[in-house]
Protein backbone atom coordinates (compact mmCIF):
# COMPACT_ATOMS: atom_id res chain seq x y z
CA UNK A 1 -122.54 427.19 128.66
CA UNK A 2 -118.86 426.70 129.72
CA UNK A 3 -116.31 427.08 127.54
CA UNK A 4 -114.45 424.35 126.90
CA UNK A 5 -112.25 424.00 124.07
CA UNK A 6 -109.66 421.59 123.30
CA UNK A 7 -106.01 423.06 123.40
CA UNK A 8 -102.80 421.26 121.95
CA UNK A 9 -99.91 421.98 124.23
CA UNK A 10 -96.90 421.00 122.31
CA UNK A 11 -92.73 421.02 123.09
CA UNK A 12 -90.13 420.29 121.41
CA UNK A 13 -87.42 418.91 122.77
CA UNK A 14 -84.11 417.66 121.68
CA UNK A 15 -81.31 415.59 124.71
CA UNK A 16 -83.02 417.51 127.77
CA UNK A 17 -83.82 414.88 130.21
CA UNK A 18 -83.04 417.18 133.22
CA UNK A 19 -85.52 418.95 131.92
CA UNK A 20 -88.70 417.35 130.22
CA UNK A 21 -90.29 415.95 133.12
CA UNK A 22 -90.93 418.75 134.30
CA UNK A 23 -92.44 420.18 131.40
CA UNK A 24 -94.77 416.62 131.38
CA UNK A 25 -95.95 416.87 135.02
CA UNK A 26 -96.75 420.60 134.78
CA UNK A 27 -98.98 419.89 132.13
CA UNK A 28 -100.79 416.25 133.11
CA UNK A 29 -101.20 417.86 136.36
CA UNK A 30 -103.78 420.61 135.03
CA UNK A 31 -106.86 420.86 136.39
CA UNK A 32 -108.38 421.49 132.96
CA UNK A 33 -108.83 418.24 131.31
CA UNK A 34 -109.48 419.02 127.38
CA UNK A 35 -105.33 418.96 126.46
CA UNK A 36 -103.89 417.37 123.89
CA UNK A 37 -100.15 417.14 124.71
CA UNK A 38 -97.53 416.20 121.95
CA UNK A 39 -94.45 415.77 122.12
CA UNK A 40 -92.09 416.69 119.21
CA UNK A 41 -88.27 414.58 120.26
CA UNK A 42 -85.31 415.41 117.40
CA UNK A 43 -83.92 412.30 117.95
CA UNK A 44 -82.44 412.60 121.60
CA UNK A 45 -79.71 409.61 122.26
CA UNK A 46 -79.86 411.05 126.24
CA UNK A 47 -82.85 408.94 127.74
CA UNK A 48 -85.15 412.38 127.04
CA UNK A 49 -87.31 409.94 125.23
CA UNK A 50 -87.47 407.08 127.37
CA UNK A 51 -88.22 409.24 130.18
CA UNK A 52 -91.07 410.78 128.37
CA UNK A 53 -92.49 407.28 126.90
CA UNK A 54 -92.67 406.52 130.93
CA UNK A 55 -95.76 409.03 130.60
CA UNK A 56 -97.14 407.50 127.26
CA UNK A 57 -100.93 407.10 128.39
CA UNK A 58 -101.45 410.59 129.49
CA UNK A 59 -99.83 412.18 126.41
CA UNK A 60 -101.51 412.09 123.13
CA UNK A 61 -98.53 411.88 120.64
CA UNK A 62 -94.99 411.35 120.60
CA UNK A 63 -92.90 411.83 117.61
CA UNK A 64 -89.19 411.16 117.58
CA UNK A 65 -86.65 411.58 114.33
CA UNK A 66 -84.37 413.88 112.46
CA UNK A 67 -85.28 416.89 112.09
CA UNK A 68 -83.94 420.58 110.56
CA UNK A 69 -83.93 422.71 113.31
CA UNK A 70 -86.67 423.51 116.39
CA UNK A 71 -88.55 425.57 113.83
CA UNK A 72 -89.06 422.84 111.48
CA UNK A 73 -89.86 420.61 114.46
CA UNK A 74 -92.61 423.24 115.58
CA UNK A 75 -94.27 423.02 111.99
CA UNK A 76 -94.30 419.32 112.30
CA UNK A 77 -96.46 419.25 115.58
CA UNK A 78 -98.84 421.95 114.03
CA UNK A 79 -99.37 419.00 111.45
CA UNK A 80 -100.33 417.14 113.45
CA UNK A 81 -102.49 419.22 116.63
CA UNK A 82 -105.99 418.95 116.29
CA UNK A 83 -107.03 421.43 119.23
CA UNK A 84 -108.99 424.25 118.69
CA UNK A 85 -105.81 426.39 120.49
CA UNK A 86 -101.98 425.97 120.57
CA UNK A 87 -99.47 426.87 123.07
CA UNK A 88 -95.88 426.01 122.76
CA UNK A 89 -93.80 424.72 126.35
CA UNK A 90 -90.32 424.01 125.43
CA UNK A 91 -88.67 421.34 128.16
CA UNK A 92 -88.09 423.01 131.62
CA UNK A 93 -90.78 425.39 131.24
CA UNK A 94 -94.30 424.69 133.48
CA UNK A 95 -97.60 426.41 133.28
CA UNK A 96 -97.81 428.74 136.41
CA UNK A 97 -100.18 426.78 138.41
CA UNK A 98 -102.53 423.53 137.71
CA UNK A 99 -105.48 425.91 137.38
CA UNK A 100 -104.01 427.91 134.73
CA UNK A 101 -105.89 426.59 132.02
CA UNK A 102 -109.19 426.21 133.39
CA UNK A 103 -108.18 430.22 134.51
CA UNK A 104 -107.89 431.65 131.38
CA UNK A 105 -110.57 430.03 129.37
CA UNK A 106 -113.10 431.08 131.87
CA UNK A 107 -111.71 434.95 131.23
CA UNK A 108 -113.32 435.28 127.85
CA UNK A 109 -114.94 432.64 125.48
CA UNK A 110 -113.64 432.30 121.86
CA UNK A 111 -111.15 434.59 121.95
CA UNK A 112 -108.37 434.86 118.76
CA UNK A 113 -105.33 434.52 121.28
CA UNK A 114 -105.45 434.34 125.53
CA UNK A 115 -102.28 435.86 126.65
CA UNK A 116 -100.73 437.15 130.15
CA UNK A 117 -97.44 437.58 132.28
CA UNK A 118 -94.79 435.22 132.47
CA UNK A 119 -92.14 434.58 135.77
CA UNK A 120 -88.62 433.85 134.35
CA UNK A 121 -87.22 430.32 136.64
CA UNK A 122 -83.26 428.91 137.04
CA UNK A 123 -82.31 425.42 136.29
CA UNK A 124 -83.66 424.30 140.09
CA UNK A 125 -87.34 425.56 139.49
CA UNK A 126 -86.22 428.70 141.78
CA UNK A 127 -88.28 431.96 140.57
CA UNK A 128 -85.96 435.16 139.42
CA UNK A 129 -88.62 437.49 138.63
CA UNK A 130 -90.75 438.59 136.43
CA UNK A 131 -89.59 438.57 132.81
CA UNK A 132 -88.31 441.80 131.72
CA UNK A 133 -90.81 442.67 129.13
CA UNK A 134 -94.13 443.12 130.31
CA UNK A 135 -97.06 442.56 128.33
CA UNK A 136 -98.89 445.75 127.32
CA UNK A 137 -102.50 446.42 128.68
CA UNK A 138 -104.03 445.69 124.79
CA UNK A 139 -101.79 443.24 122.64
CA UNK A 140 -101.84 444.03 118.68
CA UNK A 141 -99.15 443.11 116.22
CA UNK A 142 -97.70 446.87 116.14
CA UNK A 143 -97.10 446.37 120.04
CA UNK A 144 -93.89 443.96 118.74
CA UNK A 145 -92.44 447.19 117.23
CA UNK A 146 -89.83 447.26 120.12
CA UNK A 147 -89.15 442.99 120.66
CA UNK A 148 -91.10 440.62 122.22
CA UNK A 149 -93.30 442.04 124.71
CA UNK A 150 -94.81 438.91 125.19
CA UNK A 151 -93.66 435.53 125.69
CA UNK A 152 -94.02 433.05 123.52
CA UNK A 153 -94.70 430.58 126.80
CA UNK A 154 -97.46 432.46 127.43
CA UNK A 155 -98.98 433.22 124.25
CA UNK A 156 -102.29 430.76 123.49
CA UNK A 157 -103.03 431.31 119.74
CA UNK A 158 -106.71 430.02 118.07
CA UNK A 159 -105.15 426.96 115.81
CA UNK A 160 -106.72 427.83 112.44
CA UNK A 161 -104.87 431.25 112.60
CA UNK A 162 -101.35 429.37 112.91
CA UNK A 163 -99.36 429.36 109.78
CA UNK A 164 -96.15 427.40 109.87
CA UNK A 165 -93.06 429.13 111.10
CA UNK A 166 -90.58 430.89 108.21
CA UNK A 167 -87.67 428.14 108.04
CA UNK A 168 -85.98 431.24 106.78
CA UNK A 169 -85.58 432.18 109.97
CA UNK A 170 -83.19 430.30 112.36
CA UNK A 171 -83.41 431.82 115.60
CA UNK A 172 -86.46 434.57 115.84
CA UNK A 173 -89.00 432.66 113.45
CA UNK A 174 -91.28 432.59 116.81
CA UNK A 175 -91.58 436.61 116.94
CA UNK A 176 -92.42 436.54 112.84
CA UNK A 177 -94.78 433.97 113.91
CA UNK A 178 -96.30 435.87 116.63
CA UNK A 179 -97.03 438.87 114.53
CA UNK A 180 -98.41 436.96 111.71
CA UNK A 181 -101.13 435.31 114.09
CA UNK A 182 -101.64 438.81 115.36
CA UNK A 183 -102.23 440.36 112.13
CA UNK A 184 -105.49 437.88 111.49
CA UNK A 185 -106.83 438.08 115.20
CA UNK A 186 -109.57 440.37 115.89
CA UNK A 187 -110.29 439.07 119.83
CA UNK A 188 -107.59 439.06 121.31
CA UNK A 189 -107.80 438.41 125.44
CA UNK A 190 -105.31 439.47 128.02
CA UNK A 191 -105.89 437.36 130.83
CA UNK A 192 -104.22 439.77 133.50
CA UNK A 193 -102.52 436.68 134.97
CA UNK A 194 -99.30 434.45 134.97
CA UNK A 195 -99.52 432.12 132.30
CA UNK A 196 -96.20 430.17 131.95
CA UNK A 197 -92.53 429.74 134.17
CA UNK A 198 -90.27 430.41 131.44
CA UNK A 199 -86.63 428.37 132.20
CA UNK A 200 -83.64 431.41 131.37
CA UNK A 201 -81.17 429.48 129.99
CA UNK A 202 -78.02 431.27 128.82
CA UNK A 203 -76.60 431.89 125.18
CA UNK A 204 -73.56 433.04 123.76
CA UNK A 205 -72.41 436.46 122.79
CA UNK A 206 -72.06 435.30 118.89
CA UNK A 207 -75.87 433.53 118.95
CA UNK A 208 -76.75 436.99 120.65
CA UNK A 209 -75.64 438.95 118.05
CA UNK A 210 -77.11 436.73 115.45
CA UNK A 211 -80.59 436.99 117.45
CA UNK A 212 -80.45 440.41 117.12
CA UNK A 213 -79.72 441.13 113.67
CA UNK A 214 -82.19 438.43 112.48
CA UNK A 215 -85.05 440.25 114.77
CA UNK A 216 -83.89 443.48 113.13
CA UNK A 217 -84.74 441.91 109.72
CA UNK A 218 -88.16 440.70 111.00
CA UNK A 219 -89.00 444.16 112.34
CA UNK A 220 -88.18 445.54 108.96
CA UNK A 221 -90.30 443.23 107.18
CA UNK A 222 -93.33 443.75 108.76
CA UNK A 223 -92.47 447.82 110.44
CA UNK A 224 -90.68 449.14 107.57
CA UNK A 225 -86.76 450.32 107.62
CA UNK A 226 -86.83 453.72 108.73
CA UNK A 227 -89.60 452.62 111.48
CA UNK A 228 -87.57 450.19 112.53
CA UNK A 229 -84.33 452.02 113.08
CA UNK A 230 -86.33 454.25 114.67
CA UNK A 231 -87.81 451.57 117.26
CA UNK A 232 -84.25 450.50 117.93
CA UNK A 233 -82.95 454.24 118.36
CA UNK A 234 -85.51 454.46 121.00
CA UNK A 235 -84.48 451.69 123.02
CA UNK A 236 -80.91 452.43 123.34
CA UNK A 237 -82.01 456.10 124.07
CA UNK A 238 -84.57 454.28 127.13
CA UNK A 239 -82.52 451.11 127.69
CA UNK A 240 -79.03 452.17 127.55
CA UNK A 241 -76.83 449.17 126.34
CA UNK A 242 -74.75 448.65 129.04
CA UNK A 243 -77.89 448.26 131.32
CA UNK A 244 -79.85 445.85 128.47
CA UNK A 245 -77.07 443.62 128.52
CA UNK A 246 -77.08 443.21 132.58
CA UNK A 247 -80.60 442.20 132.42
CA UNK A 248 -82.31 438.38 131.08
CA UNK A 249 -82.77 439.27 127.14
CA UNK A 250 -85.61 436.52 126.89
């Protein structure tokens, strides 16, 4: 029997009209047909949501309002999927190809989590390259030890194993998150294949810095202090800075 489960594809999006369409025609283009797609708006006073409402009948929700940051946003859609697996497109990013889905879920059946590759796109859809981290061969929750080896784009998590993001967080709740669904997956499927076009969009040296030292604190939690300085001594020892900070950090 073919396996055909349904899968919530949600984004949040907040004033990105430039952006969200195409985001929307990446993913009512698929091939596979079982999506529910929701659509998470802050509030946008840019036309984002008029431009999405354009597309009402072939999305399944659209939510607009106040909210407290994208993480809070990303736990309101979660309350409201009903798919048996999630995967999060903010606006500007596509699915690799309009077979994608149908691809992966005829890789494995039931799996915990479906994950793959990811190419990293410009503002004009124009391809860059792969994304610097590559996936490793077998994903588990210790293979975060050194950052996010896999992109949240292309990351396709079972729904009953997704616990609400940490609001603690501000930045990096999505690698916390990642490891957490990790932690409770036992099948976990890597699909050998593109999943997502991730849009590289750039951020300043101060949110950098904040990234970073929030990530440290999320390695610590779950890695332990002394394991995690050691992670981090290791990648300036492999990665010198000066090189890390030539290269897309996404």
């Amino acid at each position: 029997m073919q396996f055909n489960p349904k899968i919530s594809i949600i984004t949040v999006v907040y004033n990105a009209k430039p952006l969200i369409e195409r985001t929307i025609k990446s993913i009512i283009s698929q091939s596979y047909l079982n999506i529910e797609y929701i659509i998470i708006d802050g509030g946008s006073d840019d036309g984002t949501l008029e431009l999405a409402e354009q597309y009402q009948s072939q999305i399944s929700l659209i939510l607009s309002g106040k909210d407290n940051g994208i993480y809070d946003a990303m736990n309101k859609s979660l309350k409201n999927a009903t798919g048996d697996y999630v995967l999060f497109l903010n606006a500007g990013d596509e699915l690799y190809d309009k077979d994608t889905l149908a691809k992966i879920f005829a890789t494995s059946p039931n799996a915990d989590v479906y994950y793959g590759n990811t190419v990293v796109v410009n503002m004009q859809g124009q391809v860059l390259g792969d994304r610097r981290l590559k996936p490793p061969a077998q994903l588990t929750w210790r293979s975060l030890k050194y950052g996010m080896c896999v992109s949240h784009q292309s990351f396709i998590a079972k729904r009953l194993l997704c616990d609400f993001y940490n609001l603690d967080y501000k930045i990096a709740a999505d690698i916390d998150w990642v490891i957490n669904v990790l932690k409770q997956s036992e099948k976990i499927v890597n699909t050998k294949m593109y999943i997502s076009k991730f849009l590289v969009g750039g951020t300043s040296h101060k949110r950098k810095k904040s990234a970073w030292l929030e990530r440290f604190r999320i390695m610590v939690k779950h890695y332990g202090f002394f394991q995690t300085i050691w992670n981090h001594l290791y990648i300036i020892i492999r990665f010198p800075f000066h090189k890390l900070t030539k290269k897309s950090m996404t």
